[in-house]
C-alpha atoms as a PDB file:
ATOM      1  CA  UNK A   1     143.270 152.064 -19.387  1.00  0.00           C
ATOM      2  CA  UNK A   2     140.415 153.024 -21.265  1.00  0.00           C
ATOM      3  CA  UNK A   3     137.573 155.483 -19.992  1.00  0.00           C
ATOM      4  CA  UNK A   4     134.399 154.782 -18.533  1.00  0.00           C
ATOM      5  CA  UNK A   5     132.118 156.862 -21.238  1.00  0.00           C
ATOM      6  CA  UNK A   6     128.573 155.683 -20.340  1.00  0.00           C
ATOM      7  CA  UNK A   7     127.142 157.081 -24.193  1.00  0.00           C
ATOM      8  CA  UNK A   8     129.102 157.357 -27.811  1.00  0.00           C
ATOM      9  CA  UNK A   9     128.189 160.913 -28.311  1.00  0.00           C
ATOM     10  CA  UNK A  10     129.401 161.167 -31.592  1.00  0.00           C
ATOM     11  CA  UNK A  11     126.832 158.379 -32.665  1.00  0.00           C
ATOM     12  CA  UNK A  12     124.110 160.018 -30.824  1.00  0.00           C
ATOM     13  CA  UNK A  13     124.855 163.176 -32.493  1.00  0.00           C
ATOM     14  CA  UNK A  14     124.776 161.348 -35.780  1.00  0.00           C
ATOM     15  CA  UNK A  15     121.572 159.669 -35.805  1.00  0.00           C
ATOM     16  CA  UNK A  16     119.893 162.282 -34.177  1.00  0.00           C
ATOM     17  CA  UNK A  17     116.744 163.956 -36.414  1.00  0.00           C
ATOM     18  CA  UNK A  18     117.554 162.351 -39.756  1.00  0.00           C
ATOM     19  CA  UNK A  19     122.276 163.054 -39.029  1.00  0.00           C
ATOM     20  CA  UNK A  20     121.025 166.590 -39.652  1.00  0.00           C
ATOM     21  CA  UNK A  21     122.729 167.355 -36.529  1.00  0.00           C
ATOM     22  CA  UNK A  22     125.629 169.257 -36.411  1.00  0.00           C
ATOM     23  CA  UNK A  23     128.707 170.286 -33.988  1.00  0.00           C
ATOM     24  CA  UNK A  24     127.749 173.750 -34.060  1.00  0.00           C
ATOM     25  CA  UNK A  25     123.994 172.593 -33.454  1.00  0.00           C
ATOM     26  CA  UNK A  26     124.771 170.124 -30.697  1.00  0.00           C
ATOM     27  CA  UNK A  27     126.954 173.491 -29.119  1.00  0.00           C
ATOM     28  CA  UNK A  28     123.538 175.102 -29.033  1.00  0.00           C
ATOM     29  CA  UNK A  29     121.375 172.147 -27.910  1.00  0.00           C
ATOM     30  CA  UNK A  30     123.555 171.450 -25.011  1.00  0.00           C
ATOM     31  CA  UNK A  31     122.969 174.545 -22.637  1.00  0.00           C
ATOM     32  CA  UNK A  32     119.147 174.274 -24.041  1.00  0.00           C
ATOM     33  CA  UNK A  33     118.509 170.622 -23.045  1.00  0.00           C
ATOM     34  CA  UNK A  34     120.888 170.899 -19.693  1.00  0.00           C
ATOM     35  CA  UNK A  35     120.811 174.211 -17.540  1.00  0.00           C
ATOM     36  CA  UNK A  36     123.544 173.327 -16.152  1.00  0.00           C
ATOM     37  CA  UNK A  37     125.427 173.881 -18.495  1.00  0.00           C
ATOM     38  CA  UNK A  38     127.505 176.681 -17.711  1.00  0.00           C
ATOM     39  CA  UNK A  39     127.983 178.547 -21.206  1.00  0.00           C
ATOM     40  CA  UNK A  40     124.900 180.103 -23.675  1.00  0.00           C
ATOM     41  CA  UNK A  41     126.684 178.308 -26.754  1.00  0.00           C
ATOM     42  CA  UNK A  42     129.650 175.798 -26.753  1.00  0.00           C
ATOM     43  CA  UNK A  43     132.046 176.333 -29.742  1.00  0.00           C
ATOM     44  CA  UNK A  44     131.620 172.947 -31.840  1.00  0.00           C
ATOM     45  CA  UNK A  45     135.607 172.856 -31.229  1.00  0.00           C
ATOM     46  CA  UNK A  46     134.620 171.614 -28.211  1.00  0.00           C
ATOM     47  CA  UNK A  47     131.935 169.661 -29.267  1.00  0.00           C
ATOM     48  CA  UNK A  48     134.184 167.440 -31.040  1.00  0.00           C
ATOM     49  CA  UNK A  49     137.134 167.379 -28.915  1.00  0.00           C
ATOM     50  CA  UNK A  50     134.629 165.667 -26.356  1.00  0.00           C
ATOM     51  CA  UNK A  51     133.118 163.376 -29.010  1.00  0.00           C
ATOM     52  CA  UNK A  52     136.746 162.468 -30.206  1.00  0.00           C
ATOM     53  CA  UNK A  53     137.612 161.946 -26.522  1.00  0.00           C
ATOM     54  CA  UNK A  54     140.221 164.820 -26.825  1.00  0.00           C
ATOM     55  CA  UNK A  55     138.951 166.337 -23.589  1.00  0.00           C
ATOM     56  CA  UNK A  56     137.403 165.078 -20.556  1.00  0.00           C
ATOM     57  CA  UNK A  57     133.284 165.322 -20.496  1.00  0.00           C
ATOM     58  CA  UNK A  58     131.532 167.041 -18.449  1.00  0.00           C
ATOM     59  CA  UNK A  59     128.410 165.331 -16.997  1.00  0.00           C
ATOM     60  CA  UNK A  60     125.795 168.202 -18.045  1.00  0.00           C
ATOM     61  CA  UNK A  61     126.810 167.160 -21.921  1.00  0.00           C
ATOM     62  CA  UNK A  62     126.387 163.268 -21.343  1.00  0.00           C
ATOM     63  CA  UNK A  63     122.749 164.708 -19.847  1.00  0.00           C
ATOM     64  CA  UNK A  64     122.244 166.606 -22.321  1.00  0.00           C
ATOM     65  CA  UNK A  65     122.709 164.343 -24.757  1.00  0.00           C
ATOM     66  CA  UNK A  66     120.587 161.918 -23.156  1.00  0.00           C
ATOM     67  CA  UNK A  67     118.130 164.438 -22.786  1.00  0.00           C
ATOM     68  CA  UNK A  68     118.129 164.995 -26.988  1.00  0.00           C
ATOM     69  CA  UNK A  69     117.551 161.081 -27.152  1.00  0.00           C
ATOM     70  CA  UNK A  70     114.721 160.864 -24.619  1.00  0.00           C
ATOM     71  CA  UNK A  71     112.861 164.213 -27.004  1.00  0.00           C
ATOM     72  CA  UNK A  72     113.488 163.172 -29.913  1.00  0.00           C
ATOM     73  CA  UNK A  73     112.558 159.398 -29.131  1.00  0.00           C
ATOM     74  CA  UNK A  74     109.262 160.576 -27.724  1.00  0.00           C
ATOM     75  CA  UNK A  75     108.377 163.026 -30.821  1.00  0.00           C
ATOM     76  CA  UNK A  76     109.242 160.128 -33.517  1.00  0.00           C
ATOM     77  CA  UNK A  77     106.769 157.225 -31.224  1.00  0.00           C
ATOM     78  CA  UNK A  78     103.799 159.823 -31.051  1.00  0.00           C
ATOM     79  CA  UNK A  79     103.914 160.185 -34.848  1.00  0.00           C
ATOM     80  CA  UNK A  80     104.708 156.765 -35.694  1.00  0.00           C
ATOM     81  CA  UNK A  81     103.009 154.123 -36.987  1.00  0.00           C
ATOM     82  CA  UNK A  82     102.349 151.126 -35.252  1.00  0.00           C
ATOM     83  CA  UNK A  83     104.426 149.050 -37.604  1.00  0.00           C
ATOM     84  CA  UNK A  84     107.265 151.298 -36.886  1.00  0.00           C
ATOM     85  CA  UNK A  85     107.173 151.677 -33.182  1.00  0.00           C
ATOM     86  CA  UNK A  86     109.681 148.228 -32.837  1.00  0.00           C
ATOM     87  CA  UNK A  87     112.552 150.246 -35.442  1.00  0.00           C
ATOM     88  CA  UNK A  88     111.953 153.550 -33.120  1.00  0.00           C
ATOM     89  CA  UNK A  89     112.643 152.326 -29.598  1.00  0.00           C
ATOM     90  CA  UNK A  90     115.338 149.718 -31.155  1.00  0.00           C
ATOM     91  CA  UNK A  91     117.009 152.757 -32.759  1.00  0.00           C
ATOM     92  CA  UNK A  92     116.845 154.679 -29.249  1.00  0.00           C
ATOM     93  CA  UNK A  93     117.278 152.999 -27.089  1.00  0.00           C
ATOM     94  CA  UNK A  94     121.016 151.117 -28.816  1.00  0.00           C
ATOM     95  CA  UNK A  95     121.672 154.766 -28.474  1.00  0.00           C
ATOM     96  CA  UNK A  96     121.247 155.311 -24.943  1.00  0.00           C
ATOM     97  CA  UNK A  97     122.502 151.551 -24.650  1.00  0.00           C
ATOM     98  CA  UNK A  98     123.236 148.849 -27.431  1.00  0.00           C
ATOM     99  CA  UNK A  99     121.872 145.749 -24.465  1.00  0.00           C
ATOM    100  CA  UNK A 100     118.830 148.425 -24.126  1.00  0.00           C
ATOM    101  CA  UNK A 101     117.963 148.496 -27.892  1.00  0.00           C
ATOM    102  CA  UNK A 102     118.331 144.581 -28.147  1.00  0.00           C
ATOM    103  CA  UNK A 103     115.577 144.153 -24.991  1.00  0.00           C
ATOM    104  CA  UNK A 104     113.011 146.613 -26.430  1.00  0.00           C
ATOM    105  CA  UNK A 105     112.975 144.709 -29.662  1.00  0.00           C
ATOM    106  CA  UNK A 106     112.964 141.559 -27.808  1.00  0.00           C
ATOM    107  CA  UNK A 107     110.231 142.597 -25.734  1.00  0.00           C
ATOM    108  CA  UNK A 108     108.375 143.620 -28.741  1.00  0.00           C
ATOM    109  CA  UNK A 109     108.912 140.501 -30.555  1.00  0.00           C
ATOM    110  CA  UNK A 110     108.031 138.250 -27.781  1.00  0.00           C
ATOM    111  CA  UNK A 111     104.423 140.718 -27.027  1.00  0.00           C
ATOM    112  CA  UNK A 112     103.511 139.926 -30.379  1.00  0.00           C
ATOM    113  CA  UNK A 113     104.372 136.622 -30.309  1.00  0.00           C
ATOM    114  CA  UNK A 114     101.201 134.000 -30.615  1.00  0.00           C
ATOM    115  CA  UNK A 115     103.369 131.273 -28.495  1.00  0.00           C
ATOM    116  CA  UNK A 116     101.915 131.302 -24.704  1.00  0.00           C
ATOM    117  CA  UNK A 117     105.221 130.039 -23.729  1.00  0.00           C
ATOM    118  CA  UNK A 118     106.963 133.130 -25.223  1.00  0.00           C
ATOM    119  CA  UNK A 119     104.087 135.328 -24.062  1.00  0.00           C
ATOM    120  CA  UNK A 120     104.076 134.733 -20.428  1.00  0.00           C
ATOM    121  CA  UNK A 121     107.736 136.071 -20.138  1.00  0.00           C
ATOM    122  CA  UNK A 122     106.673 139.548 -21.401  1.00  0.00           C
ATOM    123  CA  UNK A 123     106.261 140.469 -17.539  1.00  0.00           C
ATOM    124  CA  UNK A 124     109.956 139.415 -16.746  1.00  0.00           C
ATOM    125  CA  UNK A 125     111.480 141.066 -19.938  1.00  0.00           C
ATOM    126  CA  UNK A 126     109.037 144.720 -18.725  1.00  0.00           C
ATOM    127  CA  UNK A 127     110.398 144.668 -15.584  1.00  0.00           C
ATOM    128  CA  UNK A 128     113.900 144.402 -17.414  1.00  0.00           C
ATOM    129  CA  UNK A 129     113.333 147.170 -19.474  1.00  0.00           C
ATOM    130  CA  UNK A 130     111.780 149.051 -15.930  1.00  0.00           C
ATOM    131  CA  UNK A 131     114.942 148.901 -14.592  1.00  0.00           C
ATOM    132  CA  UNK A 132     117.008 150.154 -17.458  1.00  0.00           C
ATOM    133  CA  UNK A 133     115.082 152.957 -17.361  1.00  0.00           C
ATOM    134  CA  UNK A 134     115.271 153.692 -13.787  1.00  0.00           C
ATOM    135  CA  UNK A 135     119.106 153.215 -14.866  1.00  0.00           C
ATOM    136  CA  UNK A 136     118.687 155.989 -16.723  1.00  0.00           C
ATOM    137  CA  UNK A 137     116.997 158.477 -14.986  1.00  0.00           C
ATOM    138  CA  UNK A 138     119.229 157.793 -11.691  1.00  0.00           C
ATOM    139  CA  UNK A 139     122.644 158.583 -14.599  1.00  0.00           C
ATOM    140  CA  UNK A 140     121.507 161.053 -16.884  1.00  0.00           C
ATOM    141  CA  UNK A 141     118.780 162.602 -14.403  1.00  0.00           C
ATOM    142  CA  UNK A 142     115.649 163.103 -17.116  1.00  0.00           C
ATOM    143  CA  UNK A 143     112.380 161.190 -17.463  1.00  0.00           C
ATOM    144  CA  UNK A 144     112.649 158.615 -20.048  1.00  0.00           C
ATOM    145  CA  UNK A 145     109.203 157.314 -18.863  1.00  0.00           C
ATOM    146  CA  UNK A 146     107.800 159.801 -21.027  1.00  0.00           C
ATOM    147  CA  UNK A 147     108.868 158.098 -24.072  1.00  0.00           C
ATOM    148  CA  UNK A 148     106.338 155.571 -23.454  1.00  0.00           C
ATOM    149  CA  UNK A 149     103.513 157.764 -21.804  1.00  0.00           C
ATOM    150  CA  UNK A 150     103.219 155.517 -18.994  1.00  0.00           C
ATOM    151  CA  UNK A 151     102.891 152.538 -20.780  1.00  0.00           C
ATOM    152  CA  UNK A 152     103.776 151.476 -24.513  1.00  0.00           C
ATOM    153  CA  UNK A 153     101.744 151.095 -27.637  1.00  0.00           C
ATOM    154  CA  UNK A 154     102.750 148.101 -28.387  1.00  0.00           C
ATOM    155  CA  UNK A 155     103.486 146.406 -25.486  1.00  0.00           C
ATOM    156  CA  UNK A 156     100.618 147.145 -23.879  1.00  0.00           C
ATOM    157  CA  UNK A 157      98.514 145.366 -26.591  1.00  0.00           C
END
């Protein structure tokens, strides 16, 4: 029987800010992004026994790790391009969920689309994306919302 794991922390951890992300930074990043988190520091031991699935995961590191996602997400779309803005949520958002990623760049693709046909689903595939994030914010209790600032760049026109 396998485990219900609802993120691959390891690959979070990974293409987080550029892989420039260590064990022994995620140990400190933890109790910042998650008060819950009962310890200051958490050895990067640890770290990795819960990446590797050695040890059981608490839920203040999935939200934490979540939490990392949802920041960093929202620093990279402010300072992005418009051109870019497709690559940054799809990037995200697989992280948070592969399915996830795949809609946003759907979305995208169809917004920008000059077929009326393909166009006039863009309210059915937003109010898919809605609900992932609500999803989201119900599991890993943060405000994803944020990444968009309301409403996207792009998909907003």
């Amino acid at each position: 029987m396998q485990i219900c794991r609802p993120l691959d922390l390891e690959g979070i951890r990974r293409g987080l800010r550029d892989g420039n992300v260590t064990l022994k930074k995620m140990g400190v990043l933890i109790p910042h992004y998650n008060p819950s988190c009962p310890y200051h520091v958490i050895v990067e031991s640890r770290v990795q026994d819960w990446e590797l699935g050695r040890r059981s995961v608490p839920e203040y590191v999935f939200c934490a790790y979540a939490a990392v996602v949802v920041d960093d997400w929202s620093r990279d779309r402010e300072e992005a391009s418009l051109a870019d803005i497709v690559d940054i949520d799809y990037r995200y958002g697989s992280m948070l969920d592969p399915g996830f990623g795949e809609l946003l760049k759907l979305e995208h693709q169809v917004a920008l689309s000059s077929d009326p046909a393909l166009v006039a689903i863009v309210p059915m595939l937003a109010s898919q994306r809605n609900r992932w994030k609500e999803h989201f914010e119900d599991l890993f209790k943060l405000d994803i919302g944020r990444v968009w600032g309301g409403l996207t760049r792009v998909l907003s026109g």
